[in-house]
N, C-alpha and C. Protein backbone atom coordinates (compact mmCIF):
# COMPACT_ATOMS: atom_id res chain seq x y z
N UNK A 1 -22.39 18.25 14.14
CA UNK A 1 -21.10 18.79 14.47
C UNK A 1 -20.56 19.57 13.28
N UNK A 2 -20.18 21.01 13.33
CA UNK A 2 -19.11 21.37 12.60
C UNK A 2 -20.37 21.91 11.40
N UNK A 3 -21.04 21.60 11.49
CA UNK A 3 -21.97 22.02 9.89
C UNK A 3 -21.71 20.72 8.91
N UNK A 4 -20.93 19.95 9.01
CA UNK A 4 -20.69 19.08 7.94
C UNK A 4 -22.39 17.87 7.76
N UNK A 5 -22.40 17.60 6.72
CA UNK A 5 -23.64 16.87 6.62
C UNK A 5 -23.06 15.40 6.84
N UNK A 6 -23.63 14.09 6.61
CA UNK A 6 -23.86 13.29 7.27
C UNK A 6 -24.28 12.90 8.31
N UNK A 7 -24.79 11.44 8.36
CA UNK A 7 -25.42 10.97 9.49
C UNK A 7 -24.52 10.55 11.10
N UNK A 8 -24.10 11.46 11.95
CA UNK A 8 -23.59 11.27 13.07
C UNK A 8 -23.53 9.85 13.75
N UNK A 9 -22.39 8.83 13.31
CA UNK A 9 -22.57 7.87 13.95
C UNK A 9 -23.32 7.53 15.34
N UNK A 10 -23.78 6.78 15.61
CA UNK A 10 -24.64 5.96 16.97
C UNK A 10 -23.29 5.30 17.54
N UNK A 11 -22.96 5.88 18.53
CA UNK A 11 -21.66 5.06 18.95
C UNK A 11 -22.07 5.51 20.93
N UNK A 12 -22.04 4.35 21.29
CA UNK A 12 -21.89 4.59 22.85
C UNK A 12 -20.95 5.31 23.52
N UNK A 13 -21.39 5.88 24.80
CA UNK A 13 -20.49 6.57 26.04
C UNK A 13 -19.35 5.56 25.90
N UNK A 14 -19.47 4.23 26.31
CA UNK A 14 -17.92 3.43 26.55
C UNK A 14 -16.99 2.77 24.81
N UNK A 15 -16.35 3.18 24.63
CA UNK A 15 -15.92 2.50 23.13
C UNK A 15 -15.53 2.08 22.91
N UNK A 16 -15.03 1.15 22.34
CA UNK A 16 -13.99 -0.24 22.27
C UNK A 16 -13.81 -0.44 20.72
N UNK A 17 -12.58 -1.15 20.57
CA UNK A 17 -12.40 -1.45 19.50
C UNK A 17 -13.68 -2.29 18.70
N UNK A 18 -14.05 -3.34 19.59
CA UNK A 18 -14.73 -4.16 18.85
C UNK A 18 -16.08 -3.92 18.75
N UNK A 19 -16.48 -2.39 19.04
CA UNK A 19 -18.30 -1.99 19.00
C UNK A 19 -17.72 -1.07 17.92
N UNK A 20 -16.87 -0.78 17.53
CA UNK A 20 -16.77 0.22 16.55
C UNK A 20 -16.15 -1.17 15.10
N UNK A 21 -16.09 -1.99 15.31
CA UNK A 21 -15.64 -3.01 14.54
C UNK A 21 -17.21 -3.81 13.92
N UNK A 22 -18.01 -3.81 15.48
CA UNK A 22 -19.24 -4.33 14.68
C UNK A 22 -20.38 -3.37 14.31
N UNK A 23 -19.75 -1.98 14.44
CA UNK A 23 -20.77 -0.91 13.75
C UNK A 23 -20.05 -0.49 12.33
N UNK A 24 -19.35 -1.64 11.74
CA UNK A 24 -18.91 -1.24 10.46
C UNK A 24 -17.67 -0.66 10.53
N UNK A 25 -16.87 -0.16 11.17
CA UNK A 25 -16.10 0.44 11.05
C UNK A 25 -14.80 -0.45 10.58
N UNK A 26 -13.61 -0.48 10.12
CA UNK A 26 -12.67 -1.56 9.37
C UNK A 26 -11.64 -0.89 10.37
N UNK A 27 -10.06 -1.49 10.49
CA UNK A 27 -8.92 -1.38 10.74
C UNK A 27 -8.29 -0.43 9.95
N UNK A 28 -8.37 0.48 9.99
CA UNK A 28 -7.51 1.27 9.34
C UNK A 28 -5.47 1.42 9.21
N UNK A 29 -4.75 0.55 8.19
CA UNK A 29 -3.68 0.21 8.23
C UNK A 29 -2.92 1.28 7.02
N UNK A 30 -2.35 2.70 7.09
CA UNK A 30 -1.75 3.09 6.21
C UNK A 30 -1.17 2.63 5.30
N UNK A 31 -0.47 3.00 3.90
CA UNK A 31 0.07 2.19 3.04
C UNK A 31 1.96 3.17 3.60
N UNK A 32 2.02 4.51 3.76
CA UNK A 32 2.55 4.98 4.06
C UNK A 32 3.45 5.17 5.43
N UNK A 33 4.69 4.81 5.30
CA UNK A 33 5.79 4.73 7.19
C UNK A 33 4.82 5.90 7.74
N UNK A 34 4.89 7.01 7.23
CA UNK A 34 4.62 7.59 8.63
C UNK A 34 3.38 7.53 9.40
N UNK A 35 3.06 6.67 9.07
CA UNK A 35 1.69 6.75 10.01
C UNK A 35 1.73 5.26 10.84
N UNK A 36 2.84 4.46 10.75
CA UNK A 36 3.35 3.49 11.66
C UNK A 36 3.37 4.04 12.87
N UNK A 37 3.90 5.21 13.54
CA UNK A 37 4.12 5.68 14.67
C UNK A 37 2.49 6.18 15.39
N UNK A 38 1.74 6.27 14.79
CA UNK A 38 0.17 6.59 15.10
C UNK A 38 -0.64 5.88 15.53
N UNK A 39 -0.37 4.35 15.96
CA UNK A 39 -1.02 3.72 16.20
C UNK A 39 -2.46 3.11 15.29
N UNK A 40 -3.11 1.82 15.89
CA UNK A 40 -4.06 1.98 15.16
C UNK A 40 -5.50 2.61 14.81
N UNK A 41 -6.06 2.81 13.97
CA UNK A 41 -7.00 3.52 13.73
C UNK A 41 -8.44 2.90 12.68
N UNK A 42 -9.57 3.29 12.98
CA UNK A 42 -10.80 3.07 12.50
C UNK A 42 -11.26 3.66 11.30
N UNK A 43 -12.04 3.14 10.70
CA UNK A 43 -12.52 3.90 9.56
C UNK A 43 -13.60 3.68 8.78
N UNK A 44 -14.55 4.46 8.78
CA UNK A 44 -15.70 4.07 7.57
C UNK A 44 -16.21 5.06 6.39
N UNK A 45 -16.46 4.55 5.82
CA UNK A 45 -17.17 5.65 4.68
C UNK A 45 -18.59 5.64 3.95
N UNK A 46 -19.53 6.61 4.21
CA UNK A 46 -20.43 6.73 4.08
C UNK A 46 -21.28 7.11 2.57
N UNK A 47 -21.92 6.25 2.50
CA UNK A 47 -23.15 6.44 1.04
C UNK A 47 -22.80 7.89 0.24
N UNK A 48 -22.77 8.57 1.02
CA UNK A 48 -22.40 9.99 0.73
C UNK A 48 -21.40 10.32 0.60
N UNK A 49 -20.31 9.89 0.82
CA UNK A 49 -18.90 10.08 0.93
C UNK A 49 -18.27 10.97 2.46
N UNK A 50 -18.86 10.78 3.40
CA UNK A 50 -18.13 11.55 4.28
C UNK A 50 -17.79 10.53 5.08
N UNK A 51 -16.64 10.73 5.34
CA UNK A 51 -15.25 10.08 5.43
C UNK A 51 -14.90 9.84 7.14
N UNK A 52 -15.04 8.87 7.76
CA UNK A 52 -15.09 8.88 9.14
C UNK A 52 -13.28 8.09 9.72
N UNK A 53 -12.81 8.30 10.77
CA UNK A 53 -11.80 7.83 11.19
C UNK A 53 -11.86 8.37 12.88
N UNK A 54 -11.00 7.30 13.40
CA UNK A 54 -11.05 7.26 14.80
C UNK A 54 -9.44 6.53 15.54
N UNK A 55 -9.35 7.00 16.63
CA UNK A 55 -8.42 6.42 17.24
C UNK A 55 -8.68 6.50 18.98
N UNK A 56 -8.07 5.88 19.51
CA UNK A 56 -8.18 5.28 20.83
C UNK A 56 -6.57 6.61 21.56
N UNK A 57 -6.75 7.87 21.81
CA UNK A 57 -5.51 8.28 22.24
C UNK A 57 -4.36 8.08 23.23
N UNK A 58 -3.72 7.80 23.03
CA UNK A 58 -2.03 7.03 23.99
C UNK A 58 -1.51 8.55 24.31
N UNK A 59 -0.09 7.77 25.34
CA UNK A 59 0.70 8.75 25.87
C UNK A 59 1.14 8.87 24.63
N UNK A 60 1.35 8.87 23.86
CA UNK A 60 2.66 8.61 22.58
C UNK A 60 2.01 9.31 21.78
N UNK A 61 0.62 10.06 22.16
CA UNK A 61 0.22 11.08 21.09
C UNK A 61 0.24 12.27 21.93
N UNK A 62 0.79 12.15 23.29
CA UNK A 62 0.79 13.55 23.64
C UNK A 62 2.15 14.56 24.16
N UNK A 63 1.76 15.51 24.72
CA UNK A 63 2.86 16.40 24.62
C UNK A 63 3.07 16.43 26.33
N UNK A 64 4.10 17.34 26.73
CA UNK A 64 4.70 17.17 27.86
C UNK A 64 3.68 17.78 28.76
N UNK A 65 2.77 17.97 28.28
CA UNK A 65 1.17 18.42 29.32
C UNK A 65 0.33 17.50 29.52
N UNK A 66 0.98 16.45 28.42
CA UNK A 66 -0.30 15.25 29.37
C UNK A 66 -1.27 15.65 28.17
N UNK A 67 -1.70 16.45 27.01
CA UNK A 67 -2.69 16.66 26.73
C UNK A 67 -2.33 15.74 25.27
N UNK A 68 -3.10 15.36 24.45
CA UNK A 68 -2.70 15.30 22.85
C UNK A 68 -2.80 16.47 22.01
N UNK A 69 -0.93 15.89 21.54
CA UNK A 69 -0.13 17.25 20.98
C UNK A 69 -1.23 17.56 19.92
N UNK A 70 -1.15 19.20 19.88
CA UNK A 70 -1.76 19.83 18.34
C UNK A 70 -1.17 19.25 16.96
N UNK A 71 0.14 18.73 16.69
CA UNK A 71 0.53 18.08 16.12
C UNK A 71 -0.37 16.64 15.48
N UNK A 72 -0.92 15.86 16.22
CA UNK A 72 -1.34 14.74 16.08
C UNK A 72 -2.67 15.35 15.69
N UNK A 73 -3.34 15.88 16.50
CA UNK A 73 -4.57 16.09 16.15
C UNK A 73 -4.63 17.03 14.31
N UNK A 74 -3.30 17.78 14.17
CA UNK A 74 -3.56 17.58 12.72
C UNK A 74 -3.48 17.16 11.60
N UNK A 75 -2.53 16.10 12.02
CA UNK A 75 -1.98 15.07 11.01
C UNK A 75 -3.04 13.99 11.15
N UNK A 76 -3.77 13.70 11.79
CA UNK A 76 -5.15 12.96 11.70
C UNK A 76 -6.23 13.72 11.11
N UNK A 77 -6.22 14.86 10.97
CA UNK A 77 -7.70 15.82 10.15
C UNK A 77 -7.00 15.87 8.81
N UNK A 78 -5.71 16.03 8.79
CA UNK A 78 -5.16 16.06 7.14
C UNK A 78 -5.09 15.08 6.86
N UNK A 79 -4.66 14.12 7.16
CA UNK A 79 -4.84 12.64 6.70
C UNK A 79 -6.31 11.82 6.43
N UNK A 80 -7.29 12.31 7.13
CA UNK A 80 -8.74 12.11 7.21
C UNK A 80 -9.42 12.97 5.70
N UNK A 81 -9.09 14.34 5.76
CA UNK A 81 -9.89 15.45 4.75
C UNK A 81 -8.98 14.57 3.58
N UNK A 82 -8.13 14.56 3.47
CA UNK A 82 -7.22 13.72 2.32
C UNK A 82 -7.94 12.52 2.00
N UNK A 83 -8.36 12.00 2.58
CA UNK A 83 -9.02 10.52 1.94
C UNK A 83 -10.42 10.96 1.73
N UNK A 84 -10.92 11.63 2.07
CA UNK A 84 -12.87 12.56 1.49
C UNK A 84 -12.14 13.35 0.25
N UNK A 85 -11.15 13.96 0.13
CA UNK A 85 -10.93 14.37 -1.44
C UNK A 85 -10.19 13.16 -2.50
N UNK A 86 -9.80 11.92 -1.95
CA UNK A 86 -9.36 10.79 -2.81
C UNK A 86 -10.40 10.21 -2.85
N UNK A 87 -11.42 10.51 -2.25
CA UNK A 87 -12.38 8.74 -2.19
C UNK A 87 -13.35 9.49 -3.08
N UNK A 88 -13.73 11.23 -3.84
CA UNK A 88 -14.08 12.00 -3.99
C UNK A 88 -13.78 12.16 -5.59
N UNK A 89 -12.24 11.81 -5.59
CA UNK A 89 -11.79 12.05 -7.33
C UNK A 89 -11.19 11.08 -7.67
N UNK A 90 -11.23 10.46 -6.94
CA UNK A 90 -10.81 8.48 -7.39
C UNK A 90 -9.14 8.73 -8.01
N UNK A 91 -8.37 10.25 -7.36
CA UNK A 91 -7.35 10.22 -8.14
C UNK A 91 -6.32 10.60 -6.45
N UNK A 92 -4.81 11.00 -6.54
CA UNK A 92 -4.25 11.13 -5.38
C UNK A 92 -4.61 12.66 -5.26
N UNK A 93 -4.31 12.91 -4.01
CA UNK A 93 -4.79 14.63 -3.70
C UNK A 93 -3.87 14.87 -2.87
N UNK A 94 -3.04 16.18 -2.72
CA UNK A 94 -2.35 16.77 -1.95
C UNK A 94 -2.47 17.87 -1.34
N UNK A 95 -2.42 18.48 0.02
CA UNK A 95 -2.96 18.97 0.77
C UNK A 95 -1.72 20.30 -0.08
N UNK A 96 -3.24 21.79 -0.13
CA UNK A 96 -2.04 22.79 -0.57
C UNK A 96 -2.52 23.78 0.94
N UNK A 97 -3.69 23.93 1.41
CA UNK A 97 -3.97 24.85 2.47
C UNK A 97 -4.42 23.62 3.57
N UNK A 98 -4.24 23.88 4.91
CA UNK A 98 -5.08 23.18 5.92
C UNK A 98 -4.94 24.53 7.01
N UNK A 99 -6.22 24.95 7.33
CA UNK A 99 -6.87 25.71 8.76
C UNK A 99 -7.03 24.53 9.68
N UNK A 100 -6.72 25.34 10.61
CA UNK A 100 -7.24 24.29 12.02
C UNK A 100 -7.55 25.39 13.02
N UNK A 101 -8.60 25.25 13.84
CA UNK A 101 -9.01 26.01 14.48
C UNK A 101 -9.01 24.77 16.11
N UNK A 102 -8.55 24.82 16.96
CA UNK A 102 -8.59 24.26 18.22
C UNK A 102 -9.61 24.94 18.89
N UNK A 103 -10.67 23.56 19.92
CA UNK A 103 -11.90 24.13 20.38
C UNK A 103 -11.82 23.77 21.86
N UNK A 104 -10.80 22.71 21.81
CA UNK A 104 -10.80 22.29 23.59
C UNK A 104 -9.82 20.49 23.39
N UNK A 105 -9.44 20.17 24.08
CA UNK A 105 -8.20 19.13 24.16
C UNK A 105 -8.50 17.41 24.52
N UNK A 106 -7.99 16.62 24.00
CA UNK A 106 -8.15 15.23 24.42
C UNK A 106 -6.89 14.99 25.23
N UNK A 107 -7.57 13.70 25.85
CA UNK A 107 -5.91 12.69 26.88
C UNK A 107 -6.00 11.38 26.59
N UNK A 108 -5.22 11.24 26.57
CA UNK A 108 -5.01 9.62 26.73
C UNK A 108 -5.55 8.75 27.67
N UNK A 109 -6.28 8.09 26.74
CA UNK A 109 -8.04 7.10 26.93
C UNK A 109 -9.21 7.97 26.17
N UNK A 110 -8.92 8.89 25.58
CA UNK A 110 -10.22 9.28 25.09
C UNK A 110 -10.38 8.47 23.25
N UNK A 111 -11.04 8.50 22.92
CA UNK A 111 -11.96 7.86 21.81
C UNK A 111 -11.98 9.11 20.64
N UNK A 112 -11.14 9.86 20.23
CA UNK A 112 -11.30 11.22 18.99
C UNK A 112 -11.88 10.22 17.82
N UNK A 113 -12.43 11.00 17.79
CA UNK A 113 -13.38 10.41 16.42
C UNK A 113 -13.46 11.58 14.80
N UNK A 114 -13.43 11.55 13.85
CA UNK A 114 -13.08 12.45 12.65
C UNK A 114 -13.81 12.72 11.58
N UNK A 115 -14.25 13.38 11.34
CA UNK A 115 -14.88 13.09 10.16
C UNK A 115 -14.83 14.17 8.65
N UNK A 116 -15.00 14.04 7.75
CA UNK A 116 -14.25 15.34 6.75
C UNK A 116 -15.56 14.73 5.17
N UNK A 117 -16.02 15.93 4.80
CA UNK A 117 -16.48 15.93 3.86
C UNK A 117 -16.16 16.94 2.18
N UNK A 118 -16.17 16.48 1.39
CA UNK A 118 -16.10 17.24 -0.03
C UNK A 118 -17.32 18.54 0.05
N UNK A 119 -17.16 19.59 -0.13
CA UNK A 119 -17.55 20.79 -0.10
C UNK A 119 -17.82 21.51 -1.51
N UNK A 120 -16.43 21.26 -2.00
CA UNK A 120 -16.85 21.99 -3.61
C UNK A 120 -15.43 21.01 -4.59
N UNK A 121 -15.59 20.63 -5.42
CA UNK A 121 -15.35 20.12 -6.70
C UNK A 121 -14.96 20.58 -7.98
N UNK A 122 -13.22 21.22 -8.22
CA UNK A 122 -13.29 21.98 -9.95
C UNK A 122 -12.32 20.52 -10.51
N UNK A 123 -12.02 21.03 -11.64
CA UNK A 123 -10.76 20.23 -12.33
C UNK A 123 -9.30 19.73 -11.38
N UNK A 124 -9.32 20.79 -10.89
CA UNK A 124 -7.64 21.01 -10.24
C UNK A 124 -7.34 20.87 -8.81
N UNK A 125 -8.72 21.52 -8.09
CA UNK A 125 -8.70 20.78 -6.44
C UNK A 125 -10.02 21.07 -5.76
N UNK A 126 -9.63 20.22 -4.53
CA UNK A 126 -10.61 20.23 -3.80
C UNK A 126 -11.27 20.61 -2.41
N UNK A 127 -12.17 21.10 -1.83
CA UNK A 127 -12.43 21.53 -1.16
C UNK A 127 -12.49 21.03 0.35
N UNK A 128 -12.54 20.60 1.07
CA UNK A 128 -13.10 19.79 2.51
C UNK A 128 -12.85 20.52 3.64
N UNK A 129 -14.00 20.10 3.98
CA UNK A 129 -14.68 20.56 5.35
C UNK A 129 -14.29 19.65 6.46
N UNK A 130 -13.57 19.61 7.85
CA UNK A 130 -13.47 18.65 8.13
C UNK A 130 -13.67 19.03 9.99
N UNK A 131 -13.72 17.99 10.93
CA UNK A 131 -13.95 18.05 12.51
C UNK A 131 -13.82 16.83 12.93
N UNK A 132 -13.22 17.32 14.72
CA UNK A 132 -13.22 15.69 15.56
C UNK A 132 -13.64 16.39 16.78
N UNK A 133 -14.12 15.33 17.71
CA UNK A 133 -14.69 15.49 18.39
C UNK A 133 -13.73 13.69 19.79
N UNK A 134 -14.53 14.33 20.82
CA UNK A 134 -14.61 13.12 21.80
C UNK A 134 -15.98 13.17 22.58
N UNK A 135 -16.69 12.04 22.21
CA UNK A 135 -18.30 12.68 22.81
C UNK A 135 -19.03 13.57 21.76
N UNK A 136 -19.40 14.40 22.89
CA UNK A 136 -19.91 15.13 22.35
C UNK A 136 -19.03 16.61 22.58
N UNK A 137 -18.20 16.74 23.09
CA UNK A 137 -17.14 17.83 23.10
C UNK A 137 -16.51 17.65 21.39
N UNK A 138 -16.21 19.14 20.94
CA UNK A 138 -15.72 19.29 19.80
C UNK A 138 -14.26 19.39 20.30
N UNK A 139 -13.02 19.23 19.05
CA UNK A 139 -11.61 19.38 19.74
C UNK A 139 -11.32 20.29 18.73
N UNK A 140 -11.73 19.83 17.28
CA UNK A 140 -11.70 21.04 16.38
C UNK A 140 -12.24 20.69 15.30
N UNK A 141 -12.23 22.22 14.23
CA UNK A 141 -12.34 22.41 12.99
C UNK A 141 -11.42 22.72 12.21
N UNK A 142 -11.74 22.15 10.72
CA UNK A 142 -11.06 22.51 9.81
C UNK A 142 -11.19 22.52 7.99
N UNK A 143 -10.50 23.59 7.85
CA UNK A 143 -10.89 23.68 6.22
C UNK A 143 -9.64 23.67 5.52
N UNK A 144 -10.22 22.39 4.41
CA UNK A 144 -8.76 22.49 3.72
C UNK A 144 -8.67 22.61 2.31
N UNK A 145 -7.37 22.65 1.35
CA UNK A 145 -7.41 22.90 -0.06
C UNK A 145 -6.62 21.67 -0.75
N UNK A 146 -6.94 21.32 -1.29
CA UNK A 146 -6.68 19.66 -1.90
C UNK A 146 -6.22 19.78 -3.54
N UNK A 147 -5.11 19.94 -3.89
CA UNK A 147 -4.47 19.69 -4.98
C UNK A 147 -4.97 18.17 -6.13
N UNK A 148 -5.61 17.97 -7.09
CA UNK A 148 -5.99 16.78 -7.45
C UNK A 148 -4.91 16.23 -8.85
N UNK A 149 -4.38 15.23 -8.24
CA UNK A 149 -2.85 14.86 -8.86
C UNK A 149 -3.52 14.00 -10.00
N UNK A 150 -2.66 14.27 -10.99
CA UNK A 150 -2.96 13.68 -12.55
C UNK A 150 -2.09 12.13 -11.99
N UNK A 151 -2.92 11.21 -12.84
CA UNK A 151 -1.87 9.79 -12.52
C UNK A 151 -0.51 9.85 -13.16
N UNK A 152 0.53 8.91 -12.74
CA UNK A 152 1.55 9.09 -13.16
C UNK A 152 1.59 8.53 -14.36
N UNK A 153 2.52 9.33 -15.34
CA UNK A 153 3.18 8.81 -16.37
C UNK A 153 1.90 9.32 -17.31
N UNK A 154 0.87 10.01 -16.73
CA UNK A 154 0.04 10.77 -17.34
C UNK A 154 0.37 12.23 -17.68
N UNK A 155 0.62 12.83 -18.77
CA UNK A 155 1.09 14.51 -19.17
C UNK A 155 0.04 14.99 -19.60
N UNK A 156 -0.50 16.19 -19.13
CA UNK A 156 -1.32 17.38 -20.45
C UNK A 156 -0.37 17.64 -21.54
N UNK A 157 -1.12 17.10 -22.74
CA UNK A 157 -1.23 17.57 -24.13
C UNK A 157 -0.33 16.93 -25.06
């Protein structure tokens, strides 16, 4: 999918919390409010670093079409590419560009699944490549630019 490398999880047609629980995958619990309203979400991370996340989609992620809002679907790829550039520089990262390209739509009961990898690596930020999918239908792509935050109470020079 998407060009990104890693190994494409093995995950069945029917999905459940608890086959994605015993294929490794953990509970994914933000440290941050806003992602209280998002329900819960999956997550694993790979030898390689590419960065997997998932959610089960509700009415409460969608828009007055019944479809899941473009909204959600990008605050889950930025929130996803964001943790492949933290898990990447072991430091915080802030999103300065995000592309999103929409390929086709989820509903509520579908299984979006995420995944986002590190691309290129300087001093100052970072690169990621990122996509979700349901199945084997793509929903989208995306490329983003990742600011790499000095720790606090840390100054140059």
């Amino acid at each position: 999918m998407n060009g990104i490398s890693g190994q494409e999880p093995v995950l069945p047609d029917r999905l459940s919390e608890e086959i994605l629980i015993g294929l490794g995958w953990k509970p994914y619990a933000g440290a941050s409010p806003f992602n209280a309203p998002h329900g819960q979400m999956y997550q694993k991370i790979d030898a390689d670093g590419v960065c997997w996340r998932a959610f089960r989609a509700a009415r409460a992620h969608c828009n007055s079409a019944g479809i899941v809002h473009g909204g959600m679907m990008m605050t889950f790829i930025d929130a996803l590419m964001g943790l492949a550039a933290i898990n990447s520089t072991q430091s915080t990262a802030l999103t300065i560009r995000l592309t999103t390209d929409f390929l086709s739509i989820a509903r509520p009961g579908d299984w979006i699944i995420g995944r986002a990898r590190v691309t290129k690596l300087t001093r100052s930020v970072v690169f990621v490549e990122g996509g979700a999918h349901v199945g084997a239908r793509p929903l989208l792509n995306a490329q983003g630019i990742f600011k790499r935050m000095r720790p606090r109470g840390k100054r140059a020079g």
